[in-house]
Protein backbone atom coordinates (compact mmCIF):
# COMPACT_ATOMS: atom_id res chain seq x y z
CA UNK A 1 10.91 -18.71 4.60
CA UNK A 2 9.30 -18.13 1.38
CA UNK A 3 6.94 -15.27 0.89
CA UNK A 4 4.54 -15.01 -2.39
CA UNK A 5 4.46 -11.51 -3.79
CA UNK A 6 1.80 -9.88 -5.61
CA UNK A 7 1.90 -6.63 -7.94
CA UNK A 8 5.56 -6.92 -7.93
CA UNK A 9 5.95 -5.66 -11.28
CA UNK A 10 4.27 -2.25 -10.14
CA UNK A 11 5.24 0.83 -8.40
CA UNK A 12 5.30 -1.05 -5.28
CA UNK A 13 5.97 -4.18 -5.80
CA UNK A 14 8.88 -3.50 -7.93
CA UNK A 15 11.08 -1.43 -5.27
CA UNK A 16 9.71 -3.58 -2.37
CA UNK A 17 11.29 -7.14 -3.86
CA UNK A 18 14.95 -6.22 -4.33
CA UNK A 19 15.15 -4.71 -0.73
CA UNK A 20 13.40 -8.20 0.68
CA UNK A 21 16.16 -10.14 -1.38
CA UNK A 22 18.74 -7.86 -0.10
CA UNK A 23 17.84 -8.89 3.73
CA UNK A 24 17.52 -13.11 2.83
CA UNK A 25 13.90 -13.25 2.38
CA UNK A 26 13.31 -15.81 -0.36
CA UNK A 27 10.47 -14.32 -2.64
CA UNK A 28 8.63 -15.97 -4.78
CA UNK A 29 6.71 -13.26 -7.16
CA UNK A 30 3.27 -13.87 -8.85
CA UNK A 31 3.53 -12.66 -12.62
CA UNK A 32 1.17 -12.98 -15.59
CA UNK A 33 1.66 -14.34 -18.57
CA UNK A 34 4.80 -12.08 -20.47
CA UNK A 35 5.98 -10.21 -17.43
CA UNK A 36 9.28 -10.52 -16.41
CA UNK A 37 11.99 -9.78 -13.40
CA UNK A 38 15.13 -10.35 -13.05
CA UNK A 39 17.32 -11.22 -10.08
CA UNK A 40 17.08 -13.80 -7.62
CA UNK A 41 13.50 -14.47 -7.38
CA UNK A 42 11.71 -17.60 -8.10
CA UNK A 43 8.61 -16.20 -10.31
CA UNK A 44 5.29 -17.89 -10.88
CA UNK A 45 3.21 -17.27 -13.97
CA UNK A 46 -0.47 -17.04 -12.52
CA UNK A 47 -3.13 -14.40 -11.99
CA UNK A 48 -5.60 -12.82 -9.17
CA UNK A 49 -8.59 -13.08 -11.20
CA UNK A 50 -7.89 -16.83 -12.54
CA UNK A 51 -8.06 -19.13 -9.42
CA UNK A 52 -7.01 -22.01 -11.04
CA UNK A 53 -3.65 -20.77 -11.82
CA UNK A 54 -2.80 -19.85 -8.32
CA UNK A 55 -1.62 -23.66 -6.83
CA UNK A 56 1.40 -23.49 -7.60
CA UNK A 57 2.09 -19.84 -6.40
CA UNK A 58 0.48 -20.51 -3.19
CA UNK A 59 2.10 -24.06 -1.74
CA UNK A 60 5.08 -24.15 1.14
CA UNK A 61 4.59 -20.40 1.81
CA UNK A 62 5.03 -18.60 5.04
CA UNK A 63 3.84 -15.56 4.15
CA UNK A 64 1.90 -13.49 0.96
CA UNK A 65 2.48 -9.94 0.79
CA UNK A 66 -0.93 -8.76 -1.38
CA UNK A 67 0.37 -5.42 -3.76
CA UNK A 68 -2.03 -6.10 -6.91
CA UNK A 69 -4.65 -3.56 -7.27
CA UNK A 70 -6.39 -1.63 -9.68
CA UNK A 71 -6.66 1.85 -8.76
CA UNK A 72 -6.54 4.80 -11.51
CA UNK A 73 -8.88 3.60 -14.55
CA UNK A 74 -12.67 4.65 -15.69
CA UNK A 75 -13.16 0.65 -15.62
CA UNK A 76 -15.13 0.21 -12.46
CA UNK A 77 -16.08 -3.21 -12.99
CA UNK A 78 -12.34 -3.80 -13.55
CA UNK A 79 -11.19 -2.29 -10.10
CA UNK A 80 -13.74 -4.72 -8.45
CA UNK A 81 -12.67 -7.67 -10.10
CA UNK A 82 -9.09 -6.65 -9.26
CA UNK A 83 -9.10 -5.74 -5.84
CA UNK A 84 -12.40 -7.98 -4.12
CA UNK A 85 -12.70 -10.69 -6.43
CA UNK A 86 -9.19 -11.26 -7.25
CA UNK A 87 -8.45 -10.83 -3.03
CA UNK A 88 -11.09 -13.49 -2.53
CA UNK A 89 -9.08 -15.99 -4.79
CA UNK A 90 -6.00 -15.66 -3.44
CA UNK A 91 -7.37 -15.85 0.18
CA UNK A 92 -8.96 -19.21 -0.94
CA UNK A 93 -5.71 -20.61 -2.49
CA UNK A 94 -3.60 -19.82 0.67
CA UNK A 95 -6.09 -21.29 3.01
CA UNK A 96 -6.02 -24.62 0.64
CA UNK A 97 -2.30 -24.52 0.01
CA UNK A 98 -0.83 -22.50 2.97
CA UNK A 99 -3.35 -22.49 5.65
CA UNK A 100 -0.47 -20.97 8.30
CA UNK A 101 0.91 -18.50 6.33
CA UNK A 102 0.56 -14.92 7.15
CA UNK A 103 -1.55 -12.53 4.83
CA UNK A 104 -0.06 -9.42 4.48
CA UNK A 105 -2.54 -6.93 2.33
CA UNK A 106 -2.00 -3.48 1.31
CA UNK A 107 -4.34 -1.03 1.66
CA UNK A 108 -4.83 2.89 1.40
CA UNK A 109 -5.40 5.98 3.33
CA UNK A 110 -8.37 6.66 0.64
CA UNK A 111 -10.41 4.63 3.22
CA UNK A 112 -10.86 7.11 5.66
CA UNK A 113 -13.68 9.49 5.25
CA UNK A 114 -13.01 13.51 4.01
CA UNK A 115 -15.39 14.29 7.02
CA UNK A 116 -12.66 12.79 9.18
CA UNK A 117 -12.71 15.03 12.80
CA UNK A 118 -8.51 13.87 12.90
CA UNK A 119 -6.10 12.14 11.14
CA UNK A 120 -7.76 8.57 9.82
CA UNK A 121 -7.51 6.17 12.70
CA UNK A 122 -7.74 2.51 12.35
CA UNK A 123 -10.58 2.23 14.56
CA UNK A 124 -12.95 4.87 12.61
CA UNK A 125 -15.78 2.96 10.74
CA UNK A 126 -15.10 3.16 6.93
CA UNK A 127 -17.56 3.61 3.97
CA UNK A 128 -16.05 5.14 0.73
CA UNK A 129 -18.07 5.58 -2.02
CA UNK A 130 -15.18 5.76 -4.63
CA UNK A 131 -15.14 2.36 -6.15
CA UNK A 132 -10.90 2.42 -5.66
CA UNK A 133 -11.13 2.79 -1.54
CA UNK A 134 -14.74 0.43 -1.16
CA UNK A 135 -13.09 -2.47 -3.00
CA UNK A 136 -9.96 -2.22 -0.98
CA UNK A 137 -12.65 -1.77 2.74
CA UNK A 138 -14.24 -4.66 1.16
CA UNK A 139 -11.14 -6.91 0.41
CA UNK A 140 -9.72 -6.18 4.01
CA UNK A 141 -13.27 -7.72 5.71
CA UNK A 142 -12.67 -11.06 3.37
CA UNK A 143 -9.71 -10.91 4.72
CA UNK A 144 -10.19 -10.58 8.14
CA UNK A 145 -12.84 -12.81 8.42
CA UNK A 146 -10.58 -15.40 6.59
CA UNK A 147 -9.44 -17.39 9.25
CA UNK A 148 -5.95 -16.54 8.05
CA UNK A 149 -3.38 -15.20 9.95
CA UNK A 150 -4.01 -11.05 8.84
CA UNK A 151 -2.41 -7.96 8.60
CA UNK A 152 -3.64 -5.11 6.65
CA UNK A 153 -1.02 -2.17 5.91
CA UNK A 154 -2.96 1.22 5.01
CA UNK A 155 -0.58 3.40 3.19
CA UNK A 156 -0.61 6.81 2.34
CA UNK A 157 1.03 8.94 -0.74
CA UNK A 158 3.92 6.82 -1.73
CA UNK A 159 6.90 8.47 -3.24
CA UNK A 160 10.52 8.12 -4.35
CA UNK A 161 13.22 5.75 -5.39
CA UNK A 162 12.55 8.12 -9.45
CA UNK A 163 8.73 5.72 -9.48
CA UNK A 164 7.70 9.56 -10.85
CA UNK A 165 4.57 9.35 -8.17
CA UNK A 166 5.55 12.85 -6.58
CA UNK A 167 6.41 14.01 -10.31
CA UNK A 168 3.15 13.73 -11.51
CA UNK A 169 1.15 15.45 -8.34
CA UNK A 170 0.96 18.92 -10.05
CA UNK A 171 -1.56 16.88 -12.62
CA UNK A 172 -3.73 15.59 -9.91
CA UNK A 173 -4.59 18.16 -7.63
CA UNK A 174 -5.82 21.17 -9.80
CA UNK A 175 -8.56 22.21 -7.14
CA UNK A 176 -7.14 21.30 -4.35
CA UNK A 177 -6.96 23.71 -1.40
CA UNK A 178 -2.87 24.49 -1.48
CA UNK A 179 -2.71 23.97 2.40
CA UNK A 180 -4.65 20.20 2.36
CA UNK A 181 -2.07 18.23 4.16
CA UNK A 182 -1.36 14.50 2.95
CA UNK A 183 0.52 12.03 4.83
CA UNK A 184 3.57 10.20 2.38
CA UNK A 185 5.83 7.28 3.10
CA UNK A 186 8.87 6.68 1.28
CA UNK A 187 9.19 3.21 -0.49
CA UNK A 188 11.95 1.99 1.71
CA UNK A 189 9.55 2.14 4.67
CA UNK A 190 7.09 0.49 3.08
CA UNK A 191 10.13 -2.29 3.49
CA UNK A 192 10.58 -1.93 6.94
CA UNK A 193 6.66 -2.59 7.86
CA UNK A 194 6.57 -5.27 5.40
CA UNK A 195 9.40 -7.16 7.50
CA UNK A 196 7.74 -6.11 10.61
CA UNK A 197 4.39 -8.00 9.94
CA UNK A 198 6.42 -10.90 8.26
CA UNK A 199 8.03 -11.33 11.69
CA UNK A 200 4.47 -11.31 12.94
CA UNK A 201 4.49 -8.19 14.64
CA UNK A 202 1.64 -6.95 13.35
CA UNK A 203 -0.21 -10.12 13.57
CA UNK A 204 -4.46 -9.66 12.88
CA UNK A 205 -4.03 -5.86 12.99
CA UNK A 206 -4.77 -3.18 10.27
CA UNK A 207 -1.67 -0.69 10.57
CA UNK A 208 -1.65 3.26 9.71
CA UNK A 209 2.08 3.01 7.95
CA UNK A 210 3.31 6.78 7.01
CA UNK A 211 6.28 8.88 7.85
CA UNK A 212 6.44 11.50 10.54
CA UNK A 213 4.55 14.91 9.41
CA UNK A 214 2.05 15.69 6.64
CA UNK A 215 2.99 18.12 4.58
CA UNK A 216 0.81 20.21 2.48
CA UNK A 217 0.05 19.96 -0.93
CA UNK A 218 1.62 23.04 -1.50
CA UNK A 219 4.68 22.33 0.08
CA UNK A 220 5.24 18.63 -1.52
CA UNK A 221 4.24 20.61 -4.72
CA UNK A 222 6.97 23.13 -4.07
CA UNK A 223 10.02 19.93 -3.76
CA UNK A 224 9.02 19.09 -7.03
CA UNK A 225 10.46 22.54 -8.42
CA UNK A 226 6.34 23.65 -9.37
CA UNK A 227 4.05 26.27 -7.93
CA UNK A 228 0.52 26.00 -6.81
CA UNK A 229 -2.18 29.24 -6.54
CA UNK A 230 -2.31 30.95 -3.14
CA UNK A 231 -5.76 31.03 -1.28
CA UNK A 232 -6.42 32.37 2.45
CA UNK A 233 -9.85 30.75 1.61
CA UNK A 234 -10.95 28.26 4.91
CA UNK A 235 -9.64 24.24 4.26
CA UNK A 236 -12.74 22.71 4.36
CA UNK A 237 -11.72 19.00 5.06
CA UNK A 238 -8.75 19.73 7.37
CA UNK A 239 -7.94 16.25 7.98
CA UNK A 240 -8.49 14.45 4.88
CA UNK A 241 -5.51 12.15 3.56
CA UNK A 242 -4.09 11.98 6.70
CA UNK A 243 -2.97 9.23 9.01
CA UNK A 244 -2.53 8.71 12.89
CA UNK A 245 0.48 6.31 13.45
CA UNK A 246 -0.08 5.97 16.89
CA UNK A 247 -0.70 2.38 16.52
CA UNK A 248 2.62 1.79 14.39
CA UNK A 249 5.03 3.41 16.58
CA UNK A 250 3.34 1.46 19.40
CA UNK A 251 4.44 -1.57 17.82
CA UNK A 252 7.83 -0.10 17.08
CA UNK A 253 7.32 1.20 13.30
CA UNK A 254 10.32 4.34 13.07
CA UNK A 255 10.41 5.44 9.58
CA UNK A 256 14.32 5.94 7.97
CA UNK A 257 13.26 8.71 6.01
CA UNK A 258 11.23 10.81 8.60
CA UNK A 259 9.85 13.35 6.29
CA UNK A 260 9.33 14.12 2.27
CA UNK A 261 11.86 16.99 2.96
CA UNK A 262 14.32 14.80 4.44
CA UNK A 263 13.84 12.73 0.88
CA UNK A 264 14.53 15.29 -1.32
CA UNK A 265 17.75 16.72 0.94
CA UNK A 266 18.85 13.40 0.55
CA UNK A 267 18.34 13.24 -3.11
CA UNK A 268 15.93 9.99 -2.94
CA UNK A 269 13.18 10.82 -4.63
């Protein structure tokens, strides 16, 4: 088995390849010109947005795990290119190259609409207006209407493993209502889906992938040794940034690390 990763290099990608090497999965990672990794990974120079360079990358593979995305820059045009067009090529070279490999993209819980009545489902209908969430809704329908063998893992708030992501929260959420609630998954079960839909158990599905209780803001603030203002004010979008996981534990998804508490009592973050 060799599997083609993308976005390896990032927060992701980066935590996600060792634990695949760990298990025997031979990975193959995709890496622009002047990146580097280390370990036992065969490495490809190539990129998303140049289609020409992505032969190589793509032959004798039976699966592609998709990480590369754009997400926090002012560059619109950039996160489009990034996240549709640079989707579109790769889906192209696999279907040339590896027509029976499985597609395995990751997605986001920024999908799912503020408006949301409950937690985001993966049946709800999905517009986002945010340039970051529409590319990725628009990268999962070329996907899915590939002909590929799909799987599209949504993922929440991503923390631990010191990738700083929980850190920095304090700086993002300066308005936020202290008791909005946000679903989190640590990196290591990012992992454990990621072998699930290699093994094909989440063949042509998108999967909710998220640990077992949303916490709120406040309360993921408060593990990070900060404070957040107090408010008995109404929370007006009660459900936003969360995920039902129905569908995951269906399919036997059981995250190690059940809760963001549970990571910082066991000192992973």
């Amino acid at each position: 088995m060799t599997v083609l990763i993308t976005g390896a290099t990032g927060l992701v990608g980066k935590r996600l390849v060792p634990r695949l090497v760990n298990v025997g999965v031979r990975c193959r990672v995709l890496l622009r010109d002047g990146q580097k990794t280390t370990g036992d990974i065969e490495f490809v120079t190539g990129d998303i947005l140049d289609s020409s360079s992505l032969e190589q990358a793509t032959k004798g593979l039976s699966a592609v795990i998709h990480l590369a995305s754009v997400f926090r820059t002012t560059d619109m045009d950039l996160i489009w290119r990034s996240n549709l067009d640079g989707t579109r090529n790769l889906i192209t070279a696999v279907k040339t190259n590896s027509p029976d490999a499985r597609f395995i993209m990751a997605s986001t819980a920024h999908v799912y609409s503020a408006d949301n009545p409950h937690p985001g489902r993966e049946s709800d209908e999905v517009d986002p207006e945010h340039p970051y969430p529409a590319s990725k809704v628009a990268a999962e329908k070329e996907l899915r209407n590939s002909g590929l063998n799909w799987t599209v893992l949504r993922f929440p708030f991503i923390y631990g493993d010191g990738d700083g992501h929980l850190a920095g929260l304090p700086e993002h959420v300066g308005s936020w209502h202290p008791a909005q609630r946000m679903s989190t998954v640590y990196h290591q079960d990012i992992a454990v889906a990621m072998l699930m839909a290699i093994g094909g158990k989440m063949d042509r599905s998108i999967v909710n992938i998220s640990d077992d209780a949303a916490l709120s803001v406040a309360e993921l603030i408060a593990i990070t040794g900060a404070t957040m203002r107090s408010t008995s004010d109404p929370l007006p979008n009660p459900w936003y940034l969360t995920m039902d996981t129905a569908l995951a534990r269906s399919l036997g998804f059981r995250p190690s690390v059940p809760t963001a508490y549970e990571g910082w009592r066991q000192g992973l973050l």
